[in-house]
Structure formats: C-alpha cells, structure tokens
Protein backbone atom coordinates (compact mmCIF):
# COMPACT_ATOMS: atom_id res chain seq x y z
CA UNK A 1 -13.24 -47.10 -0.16
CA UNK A 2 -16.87 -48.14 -0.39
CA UNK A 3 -18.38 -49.23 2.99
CA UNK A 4 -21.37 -51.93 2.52
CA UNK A 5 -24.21 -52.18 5.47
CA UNK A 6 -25.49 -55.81 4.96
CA UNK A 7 -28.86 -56.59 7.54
CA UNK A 8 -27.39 -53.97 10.44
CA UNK A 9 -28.94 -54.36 13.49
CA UNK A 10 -28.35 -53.20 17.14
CA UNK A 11 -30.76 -54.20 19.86
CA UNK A 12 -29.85 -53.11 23.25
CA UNK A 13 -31.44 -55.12 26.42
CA UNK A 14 -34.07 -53.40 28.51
CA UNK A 15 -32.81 -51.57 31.61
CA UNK A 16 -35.94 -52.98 33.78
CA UNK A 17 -34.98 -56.87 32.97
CA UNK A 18 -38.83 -57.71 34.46
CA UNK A 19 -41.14 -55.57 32.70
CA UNK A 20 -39.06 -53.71 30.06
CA UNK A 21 -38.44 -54.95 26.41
CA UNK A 22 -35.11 -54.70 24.32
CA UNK A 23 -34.80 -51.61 22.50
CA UNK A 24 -34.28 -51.78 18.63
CA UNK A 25 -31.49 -48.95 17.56
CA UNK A 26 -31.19 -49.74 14.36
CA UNK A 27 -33.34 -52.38 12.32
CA UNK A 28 -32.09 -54.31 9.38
CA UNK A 29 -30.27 -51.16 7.32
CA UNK A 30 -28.99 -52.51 3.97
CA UNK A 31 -26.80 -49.74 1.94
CA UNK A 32 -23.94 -49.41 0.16
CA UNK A 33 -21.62 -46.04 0.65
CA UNK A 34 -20.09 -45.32 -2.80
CA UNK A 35 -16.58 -44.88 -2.68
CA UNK A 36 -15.11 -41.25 -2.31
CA UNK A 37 -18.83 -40.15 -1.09
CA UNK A 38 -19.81 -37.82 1.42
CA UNK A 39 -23.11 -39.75 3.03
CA UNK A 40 -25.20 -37.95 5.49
CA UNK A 41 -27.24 -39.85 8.49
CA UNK A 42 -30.06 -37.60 9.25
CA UNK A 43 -32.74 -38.36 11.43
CA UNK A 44 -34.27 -36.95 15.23
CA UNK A 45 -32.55 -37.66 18.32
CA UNK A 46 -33.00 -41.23 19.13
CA UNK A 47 -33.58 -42.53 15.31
CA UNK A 48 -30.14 -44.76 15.14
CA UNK A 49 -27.99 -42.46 13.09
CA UNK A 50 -25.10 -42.25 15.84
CA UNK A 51 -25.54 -46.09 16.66
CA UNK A 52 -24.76 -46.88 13.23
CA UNK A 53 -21.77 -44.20 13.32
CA UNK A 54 -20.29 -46.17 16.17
CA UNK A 55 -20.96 -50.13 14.53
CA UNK A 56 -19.13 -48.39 11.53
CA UNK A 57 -16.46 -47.50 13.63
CA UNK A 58 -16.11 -50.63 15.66
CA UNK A 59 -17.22 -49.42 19.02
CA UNK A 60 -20.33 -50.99 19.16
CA UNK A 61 -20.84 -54.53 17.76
CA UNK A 62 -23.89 -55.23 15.86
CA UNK A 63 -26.61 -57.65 17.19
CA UNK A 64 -27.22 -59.01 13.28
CA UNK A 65 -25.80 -57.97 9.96
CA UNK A 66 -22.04 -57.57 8.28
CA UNK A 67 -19.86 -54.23 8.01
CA UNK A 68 -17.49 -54.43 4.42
CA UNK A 69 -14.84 -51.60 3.92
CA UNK A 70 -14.14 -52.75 0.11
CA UNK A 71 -14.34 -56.82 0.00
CA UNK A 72 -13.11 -56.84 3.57
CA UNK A 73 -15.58 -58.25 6.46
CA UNK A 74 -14.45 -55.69 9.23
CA UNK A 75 -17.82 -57.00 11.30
CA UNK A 76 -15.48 -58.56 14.23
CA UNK A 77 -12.43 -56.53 13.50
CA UNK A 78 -11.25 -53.64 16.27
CA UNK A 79 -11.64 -50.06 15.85
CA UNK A 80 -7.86 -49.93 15.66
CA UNK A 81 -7.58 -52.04 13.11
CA UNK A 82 -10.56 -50.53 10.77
CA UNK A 83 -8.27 -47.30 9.55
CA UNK A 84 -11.01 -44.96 10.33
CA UNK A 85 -11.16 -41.37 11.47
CA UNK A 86 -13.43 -40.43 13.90
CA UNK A 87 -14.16 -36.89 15.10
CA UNK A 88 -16.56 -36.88 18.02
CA UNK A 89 -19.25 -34.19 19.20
CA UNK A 90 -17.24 -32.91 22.06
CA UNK A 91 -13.66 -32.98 19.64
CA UNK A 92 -12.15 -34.90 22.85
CA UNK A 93 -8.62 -33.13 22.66
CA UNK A 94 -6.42 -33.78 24.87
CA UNK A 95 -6.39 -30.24 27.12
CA UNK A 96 -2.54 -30.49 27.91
CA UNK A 97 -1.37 -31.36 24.37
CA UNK A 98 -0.70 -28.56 21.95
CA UNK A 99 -2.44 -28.77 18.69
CA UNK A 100 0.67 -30.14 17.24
CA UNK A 101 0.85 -32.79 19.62
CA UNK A 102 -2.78 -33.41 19.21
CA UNK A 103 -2.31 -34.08 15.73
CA UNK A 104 0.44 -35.67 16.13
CA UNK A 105 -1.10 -38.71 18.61
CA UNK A 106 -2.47 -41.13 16.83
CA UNK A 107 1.01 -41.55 14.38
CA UNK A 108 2.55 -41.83 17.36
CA UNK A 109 0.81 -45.15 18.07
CA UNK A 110 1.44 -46.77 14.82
CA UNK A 111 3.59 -49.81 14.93
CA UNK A 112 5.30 -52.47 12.90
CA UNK A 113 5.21 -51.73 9.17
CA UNK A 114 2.84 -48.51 9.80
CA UNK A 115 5.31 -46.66 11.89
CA UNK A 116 7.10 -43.21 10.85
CA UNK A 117 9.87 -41.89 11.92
CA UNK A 118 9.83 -38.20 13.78
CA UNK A 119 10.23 -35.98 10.79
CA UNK A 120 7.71 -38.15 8.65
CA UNK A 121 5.05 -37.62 11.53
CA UNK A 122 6.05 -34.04 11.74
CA UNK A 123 5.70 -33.71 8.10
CA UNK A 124 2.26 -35.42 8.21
CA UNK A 125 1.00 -33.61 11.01
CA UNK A 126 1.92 -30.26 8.64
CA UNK A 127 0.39 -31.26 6.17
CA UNK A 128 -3.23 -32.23 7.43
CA UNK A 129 -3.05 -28.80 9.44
CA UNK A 130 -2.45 -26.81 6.16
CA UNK A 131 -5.63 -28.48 4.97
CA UNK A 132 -7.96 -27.22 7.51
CA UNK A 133 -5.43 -24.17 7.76
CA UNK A 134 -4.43 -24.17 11.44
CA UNK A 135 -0.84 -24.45 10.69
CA UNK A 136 -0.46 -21.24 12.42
CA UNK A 137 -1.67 -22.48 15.88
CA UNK A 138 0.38 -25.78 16.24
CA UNK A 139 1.86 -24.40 19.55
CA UNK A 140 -1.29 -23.61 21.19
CA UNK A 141 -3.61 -25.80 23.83
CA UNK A 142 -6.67 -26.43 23.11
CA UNK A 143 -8.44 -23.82 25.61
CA UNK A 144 -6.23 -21.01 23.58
CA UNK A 145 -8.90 -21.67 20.34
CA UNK A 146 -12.16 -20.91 19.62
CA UNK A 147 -14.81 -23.67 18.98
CA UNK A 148 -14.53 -23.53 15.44
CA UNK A 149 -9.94 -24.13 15.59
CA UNK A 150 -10.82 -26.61 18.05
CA UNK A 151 -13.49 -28.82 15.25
CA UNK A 152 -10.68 -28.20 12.88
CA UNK A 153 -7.71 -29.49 15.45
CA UNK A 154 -10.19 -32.94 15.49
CA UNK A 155 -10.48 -33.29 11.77
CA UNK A 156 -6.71 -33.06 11.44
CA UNK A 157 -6.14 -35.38 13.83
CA UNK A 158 -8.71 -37.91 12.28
CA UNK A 159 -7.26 -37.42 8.38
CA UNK A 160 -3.51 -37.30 9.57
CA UNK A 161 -3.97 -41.60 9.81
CA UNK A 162 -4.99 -40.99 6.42
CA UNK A 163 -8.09 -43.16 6.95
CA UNK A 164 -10.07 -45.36 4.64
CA UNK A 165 -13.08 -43.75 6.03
CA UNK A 166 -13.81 -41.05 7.72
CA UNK A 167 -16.89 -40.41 10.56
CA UNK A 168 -18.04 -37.71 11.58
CA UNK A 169 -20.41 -37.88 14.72
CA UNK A 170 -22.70 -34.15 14.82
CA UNK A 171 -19.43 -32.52 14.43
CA UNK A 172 -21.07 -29.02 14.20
CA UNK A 173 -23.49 -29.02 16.92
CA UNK A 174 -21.38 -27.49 19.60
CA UNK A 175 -20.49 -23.91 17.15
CA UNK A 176 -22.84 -20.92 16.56
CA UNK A 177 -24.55 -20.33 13.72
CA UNK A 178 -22.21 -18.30 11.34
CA UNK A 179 -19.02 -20.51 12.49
CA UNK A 180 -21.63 -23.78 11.51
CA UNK A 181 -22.25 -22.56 8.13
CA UNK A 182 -18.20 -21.65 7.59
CA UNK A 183 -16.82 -24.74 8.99
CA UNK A 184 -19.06 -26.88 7.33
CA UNK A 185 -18.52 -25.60 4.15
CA UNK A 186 -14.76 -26.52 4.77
CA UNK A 187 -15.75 -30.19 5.90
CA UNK A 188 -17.19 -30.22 2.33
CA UNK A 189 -13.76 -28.61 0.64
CA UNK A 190 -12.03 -31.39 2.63
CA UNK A 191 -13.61 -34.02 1.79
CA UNK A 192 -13.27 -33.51 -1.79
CA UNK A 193 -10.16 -32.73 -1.70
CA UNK A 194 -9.06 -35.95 -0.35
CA UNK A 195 -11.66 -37.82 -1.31
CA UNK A 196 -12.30 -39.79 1.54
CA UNK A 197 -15.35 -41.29 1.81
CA UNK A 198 -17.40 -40.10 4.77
CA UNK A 199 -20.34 -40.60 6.85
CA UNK A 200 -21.34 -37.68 8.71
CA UNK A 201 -24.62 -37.17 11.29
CA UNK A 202 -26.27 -35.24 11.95
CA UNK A 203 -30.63 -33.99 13.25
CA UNK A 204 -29.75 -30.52 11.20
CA UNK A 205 -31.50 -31.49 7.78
CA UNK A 206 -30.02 -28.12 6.35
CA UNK A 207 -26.36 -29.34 7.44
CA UNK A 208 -26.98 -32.41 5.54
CA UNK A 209 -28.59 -31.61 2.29
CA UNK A 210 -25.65 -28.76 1.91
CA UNK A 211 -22.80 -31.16 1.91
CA UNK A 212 -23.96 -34.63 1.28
CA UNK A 213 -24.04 -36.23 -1.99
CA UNK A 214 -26.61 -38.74 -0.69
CA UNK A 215 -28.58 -38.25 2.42
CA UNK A 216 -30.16 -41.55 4.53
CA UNK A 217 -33.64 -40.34 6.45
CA UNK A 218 -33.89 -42.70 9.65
CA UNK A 219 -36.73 -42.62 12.03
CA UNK A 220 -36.34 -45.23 15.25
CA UNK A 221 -33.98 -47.13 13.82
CA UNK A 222 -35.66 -47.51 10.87
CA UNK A 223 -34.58 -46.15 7.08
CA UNK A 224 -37.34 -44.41 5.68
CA UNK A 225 -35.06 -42.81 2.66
CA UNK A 226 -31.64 -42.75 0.32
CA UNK A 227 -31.29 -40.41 -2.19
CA UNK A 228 -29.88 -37.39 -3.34
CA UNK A 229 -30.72 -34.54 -1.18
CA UNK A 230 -32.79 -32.69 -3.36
CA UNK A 231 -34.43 -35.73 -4.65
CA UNK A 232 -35.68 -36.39 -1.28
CA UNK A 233 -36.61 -33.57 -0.71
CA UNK A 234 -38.75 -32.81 -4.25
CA UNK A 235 -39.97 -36.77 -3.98
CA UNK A 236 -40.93 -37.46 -0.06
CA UNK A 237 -41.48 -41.32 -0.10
CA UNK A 238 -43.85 -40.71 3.09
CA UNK A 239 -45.09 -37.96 5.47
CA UNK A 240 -42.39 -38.23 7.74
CA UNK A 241 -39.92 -37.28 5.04
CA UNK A 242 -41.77 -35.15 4.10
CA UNK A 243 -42.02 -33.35 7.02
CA UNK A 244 -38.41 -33.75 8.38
CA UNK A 245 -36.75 -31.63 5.25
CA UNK A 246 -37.26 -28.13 4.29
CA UNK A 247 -36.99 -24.98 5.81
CA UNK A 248 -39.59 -23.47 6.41
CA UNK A 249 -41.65 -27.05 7.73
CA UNK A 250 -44.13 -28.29 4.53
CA UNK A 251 -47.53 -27.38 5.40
CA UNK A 252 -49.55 -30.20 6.42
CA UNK A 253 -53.47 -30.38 6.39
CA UNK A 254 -56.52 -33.22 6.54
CA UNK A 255 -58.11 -33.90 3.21
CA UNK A 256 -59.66 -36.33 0.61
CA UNK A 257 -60.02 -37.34 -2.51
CA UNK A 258 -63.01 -38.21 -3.91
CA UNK A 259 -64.23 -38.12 -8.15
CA UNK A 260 -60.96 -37.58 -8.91
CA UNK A 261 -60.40 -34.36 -6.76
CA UNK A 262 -58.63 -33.09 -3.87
CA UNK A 263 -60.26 -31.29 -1.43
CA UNK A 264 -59.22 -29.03 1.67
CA UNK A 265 -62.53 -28.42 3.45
CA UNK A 266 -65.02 -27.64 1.01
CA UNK A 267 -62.76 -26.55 -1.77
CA UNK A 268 -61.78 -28.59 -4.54
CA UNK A 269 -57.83 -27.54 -4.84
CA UNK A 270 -56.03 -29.87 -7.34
CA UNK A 271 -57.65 -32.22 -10.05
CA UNK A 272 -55.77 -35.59 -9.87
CA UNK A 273 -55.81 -38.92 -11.66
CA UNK A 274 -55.87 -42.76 -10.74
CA UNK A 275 -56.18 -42.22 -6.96
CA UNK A 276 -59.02 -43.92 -5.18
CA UNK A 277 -61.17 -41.51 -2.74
CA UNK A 278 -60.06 -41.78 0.45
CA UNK A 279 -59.26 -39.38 3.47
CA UNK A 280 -55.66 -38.26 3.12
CA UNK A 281 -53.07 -35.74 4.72
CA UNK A 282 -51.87 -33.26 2.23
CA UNK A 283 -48.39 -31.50 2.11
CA UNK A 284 -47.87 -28.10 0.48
CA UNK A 285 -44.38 -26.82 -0.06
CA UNK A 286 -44.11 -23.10 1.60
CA UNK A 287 -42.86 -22.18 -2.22
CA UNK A 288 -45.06 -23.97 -4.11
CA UNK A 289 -48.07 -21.70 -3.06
CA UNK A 290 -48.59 -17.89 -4.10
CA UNK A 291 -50.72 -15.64 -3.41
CA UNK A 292 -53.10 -15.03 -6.20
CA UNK A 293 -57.22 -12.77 -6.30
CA UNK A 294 -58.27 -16.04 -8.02
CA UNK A 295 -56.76 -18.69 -6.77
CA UNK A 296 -58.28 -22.16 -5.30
CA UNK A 297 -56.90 -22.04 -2.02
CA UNK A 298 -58.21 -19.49 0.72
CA UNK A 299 -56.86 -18.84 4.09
CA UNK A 300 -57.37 -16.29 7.10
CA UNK A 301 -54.27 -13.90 6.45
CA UNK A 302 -52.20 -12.87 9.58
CA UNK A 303 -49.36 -11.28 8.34
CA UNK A 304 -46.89 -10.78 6.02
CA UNK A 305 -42.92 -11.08 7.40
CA UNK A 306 -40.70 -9.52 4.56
CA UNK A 307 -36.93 -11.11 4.83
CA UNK A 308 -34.93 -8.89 2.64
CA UNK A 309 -34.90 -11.39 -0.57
CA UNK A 310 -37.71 -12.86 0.32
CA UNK A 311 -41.15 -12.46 2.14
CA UNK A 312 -43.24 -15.06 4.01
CA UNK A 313 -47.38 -14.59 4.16
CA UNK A 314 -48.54 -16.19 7.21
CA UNK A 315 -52.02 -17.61 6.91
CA UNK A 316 -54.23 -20.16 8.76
CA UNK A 317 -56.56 -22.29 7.90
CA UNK A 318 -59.35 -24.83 10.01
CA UNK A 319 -57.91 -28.13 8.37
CA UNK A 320 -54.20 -27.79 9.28
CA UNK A 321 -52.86 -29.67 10.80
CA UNK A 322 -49.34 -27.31 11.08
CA UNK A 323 -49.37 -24.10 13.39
CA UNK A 324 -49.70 -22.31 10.63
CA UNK A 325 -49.58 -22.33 6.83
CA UNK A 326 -46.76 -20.12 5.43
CA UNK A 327 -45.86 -19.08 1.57
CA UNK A 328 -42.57 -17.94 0.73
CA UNK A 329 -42.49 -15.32 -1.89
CA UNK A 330 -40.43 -12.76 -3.58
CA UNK A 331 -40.32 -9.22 -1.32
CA UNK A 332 -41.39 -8.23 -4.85
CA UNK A 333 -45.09 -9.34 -4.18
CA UNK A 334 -47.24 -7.24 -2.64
CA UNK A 335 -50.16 -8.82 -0.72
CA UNK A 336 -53.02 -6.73 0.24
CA UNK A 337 -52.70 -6.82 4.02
CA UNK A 338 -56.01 -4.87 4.48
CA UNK A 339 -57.67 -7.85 3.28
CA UNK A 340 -59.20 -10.68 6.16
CA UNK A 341 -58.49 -13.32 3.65
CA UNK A 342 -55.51 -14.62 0.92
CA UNK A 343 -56.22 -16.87 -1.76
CA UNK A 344 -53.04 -19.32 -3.40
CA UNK A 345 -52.27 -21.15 -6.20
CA UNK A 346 -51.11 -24.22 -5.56
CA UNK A 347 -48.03 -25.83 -7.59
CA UNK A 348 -48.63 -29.29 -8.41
CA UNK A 349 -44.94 -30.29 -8.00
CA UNK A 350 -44.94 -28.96 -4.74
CA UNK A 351 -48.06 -30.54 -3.67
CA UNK A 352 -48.30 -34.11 -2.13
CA UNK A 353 -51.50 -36.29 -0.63
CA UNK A 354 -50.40 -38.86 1.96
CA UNK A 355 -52.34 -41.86 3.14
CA UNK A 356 -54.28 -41.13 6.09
CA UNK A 357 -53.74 -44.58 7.65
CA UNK A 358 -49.91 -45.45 6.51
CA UNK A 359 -48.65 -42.05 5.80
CA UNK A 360 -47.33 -43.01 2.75
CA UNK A 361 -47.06 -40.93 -0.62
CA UNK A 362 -50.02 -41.35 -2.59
CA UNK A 363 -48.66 -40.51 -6.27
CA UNK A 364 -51.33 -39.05 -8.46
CA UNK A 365 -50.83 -37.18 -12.39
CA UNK A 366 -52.57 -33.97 -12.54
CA UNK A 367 -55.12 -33.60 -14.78
C-alpha cells in the first residue's frame, strides 16, 4: 500500500493567545511512500517527524494538505477506519492482559464483515507471535517480560489487524543498547517478511540508515532530504544533513575559496572547479582523512584512541568549528604520537564546502 503526503501541514495555536504566535509542526511535506517500503522519519526532537506519524495515523488532523493510502483520500477518515498499526514509545499494554490477550484485543473489536470467530482470532494471534517469536510467553503479563518481549508483544498486536500500514513511533528508544541493535534488526526481518509498508521514527540516525530503504531528514517541520540512506549520507544536500548523519559527527571548519582553491587557514587543501570565491563552511568525513608525512592538511595531534578494528586520531585545529577533528583509520596505521603535529590527506569524495550564508552544498569538480 503506497501512502501519498500531498501539501501536509500542522500548525498548532500559540499557548500565550496575546503575545505568542502559532507554531508550524510540519510545513508543506509532499512525498510519496512506495508500496511495501520501510521509510524512516529522522530528524531532532521537535523537527515534526512524530506529528506526521500521528496525521498518518489519524490522530491528529492536518491544518492543510491530503493523506492517500493507495487512491483512497483517508484525510477526514478515523484512525479506526485507516487499517493501520501503530506501536507507540511506551508499547501501552494493557498491564492486566496476558500477552495473548494483548494480542488478541484489537480482533476482538472487529465488527460486521471484519469479525472472526474465537479460533480464527486465536489462530491469528499465533501466528503474528511466531513472527516476532514470543509464542512461548502468551500466558504471561506484561511486567513478567523484559523491555525487549514487551516491544515485540506491541508489534504483534499492531500486525495481527494485518494493517495496510504500519507506524512505528521511536519504538526502540526505551531498550539498551545491545537489545536496540537485536530488536531492530528483527523490525527489519518483519517487515520484509510481510511486506508491509512502514513508517518508522526515529532522532537515532544509525537506527534509521540500518533498516530504512529511504530515509526523510526533517528539521522544524521542514524536509531538508529523501533518499536512500547512504545516498544522503555520501551527497548532504546542506550542512544540516550533513551534520545530522554519521557516526563519528563530520568535521566542520570556516573556509574559502578563492582562484579556484580551498583553503583552511592559510593552507590551500583541495583544488576545485567552477565555484566562485566566497567564505564557506567545509565538512570532512572522519574517513575520508588519513594521516599522511606529506599531506595538505595539518593539525595539533592529541591522541590516538585505538578501537580494536579501528583507530581514531584526535586532532585540533584553530578554524573548527567542531570540538575536535577526528580521522578514523585502520588499528593497522601507526601514527607517530611523539610528534606535536599530524598532517592528512584529504579524500575529495568525502570532502564538502557549504555556503557560509545559506548552508547549502556548494558542488565543485576537483581538479
């Protein structure tokens, strides 16, 4: 089921009705959700990700724009009506229900043509256990599970309507780190094994570029980017993007260009083409520098952390604008740690000048 986003827009009123001015959630988003796609909403806290979630769902109504699931307007239709599957934050089981029962609820609720009888619900309710395998806990409450059986009781209970589409509000947030990895691997396996489509948000950029097959970048309400997640992240359409993917944070310094160079300080780091001169911020990848005696780019070394696989040469330098400016390289590398100073190479793929004024991408070819 493809879900289309036509002009979406959510303003909510001011709470101070004197002085205060209407707050813009979400601003004009156009997209369409390919059918049988996993999309991920990824923005800070604040940006409109969750407030599109919940227009989606049909438990906010948008200010402007119009909501298609298929060719159907669903704009003024109810939640109930939408056949979603919505699995919240907070899971919001029911404490005194067993996971069975949990499961179990919203079939109970169907009427008319949509209702089962007991052993087709039963059946059902089996079935969408065995898929994110807690068919061994169906007599159990809810405070008899760990975090991670409790996300998966939720998910059950949103597939076993066997929804059109399925939303999935920061279902992850509330589960340490090694139980966030596993289960969202399995929200992946899920998903493509039923091959629902799905929106899921979430602020964790790493949680989104592992399972999405297209991510959507939103700052204030605003979309800054769609694309696939490692498209966005090797082609940042501003410096926000930019900054808002990768782990470790790009490195971000002042520049300019001027006679067809870039320059950090004094240093003339990259040769470029067809770019006017003009003060710019520039963005270095942590892996697209390495350490090299005669490279173009020097820095005061502070240390080298070595991570097992990999190693991560901590450096600073007067124009940046980041803490710090870090290169991740093989362990295999050995810096000279006696030294004051580390000089990098600079990959041009990895390396991206921003407008000063707009923070937008300046594109350039390397000479």
């Amino acid at each position: 089921m493809k879900v289309v986003l036509e002009n979406l827009t959510k303003i909510f009123p001011s709470r101070d009705k004197k002085a205060g001015k209407e707050v813009v959630a979400v601003n004009n988003f156009n997209f369409e959700i390919p059918d049988g796609q996993l999309v991920g909403l990824l923005g800070p806290s604040g940006c409109g990700k969750s407030t599109t979630l919940y227009m989606i769902s049909g438990l906010q109504k948008p200010t402007g724009g119009k909501i298609y699931f298929g060719d159907d307007d669903v704009t003024e239709l109810s939640t109930e009506n939408r056949g979603i599957g919505l699995v919240f934050q907070n899971y919001a089981l029911y404490p005194h229900m067993t996971v069975q029962q949990n499961i179990l609820f919203p079939l109970q609720n169907l009427k008319g043509k949509d209702k089962l009888s007991k052993q087709e619900m039963l059946d059902r309710a089996l079935e969408a256990a065995k898929l994110v395998q807690i068919d061994e806990l169906m007599d159990r409450k809810p405070s008899e599970l760990s975090g991670g059986q409790q996300q998966r009781v939720a998910i059950a209970r949103a597939l076993v309507k066997m929804p059109r589409v399925l939303l999935l509000d920061e279902p992850l947030s509330n589960l340490d780190a090694r139980l966030r990895l596993q289960t969202r691997e399995e929200i992946r396996r899920i998903q493509k094994e039923t091959g629902i489509t799905t929106v899921f948000v979430t602020h964790d950029q790493e949680e989104a570029m592992s399972i999405s097959d297209v991510i959507v970048v939103m700052k204030a309400g605003v979309v800054q980017q769609i694309g696939k997640p490692q498209e966005v992240y090797d082609d940042p359409k501003n410096l926000f993007v930019a900054k808002f993917l990768g782990t470790p944070p790009i490195n971000v310094l002042e520049g300019k260009v001027a006679g067809g160079k870039v320059y950090i300080g004094d240093s003339a780091v990259m040769d470029v083409n067809g770019v006017e001169d003009q003060e710019v911020y520039i963005g270095i990848r942590p892996e697209g520098i390495e350490p090299n005696e005669n490279g173009v780019f020097e820095c005061k070394l502070n240390n080298v952390e070595v991570m097992g696989r990999d190693a991560s040469v901590v450096s600073t330098h007067p124009s940046a604008i980041s803490t710090v400016i870090r290169a991740i390289i093989s362990s295999d590398i050995r810096v000279d740690t006696s030294k004051e100073t580390v000089k990098y190479n600079i990959k041009p793929h990895k390396f991206f000048i921003f407008n000063k004024e707009t923070e937008e991408r300046v594109y350039f070819e390397v000479k």
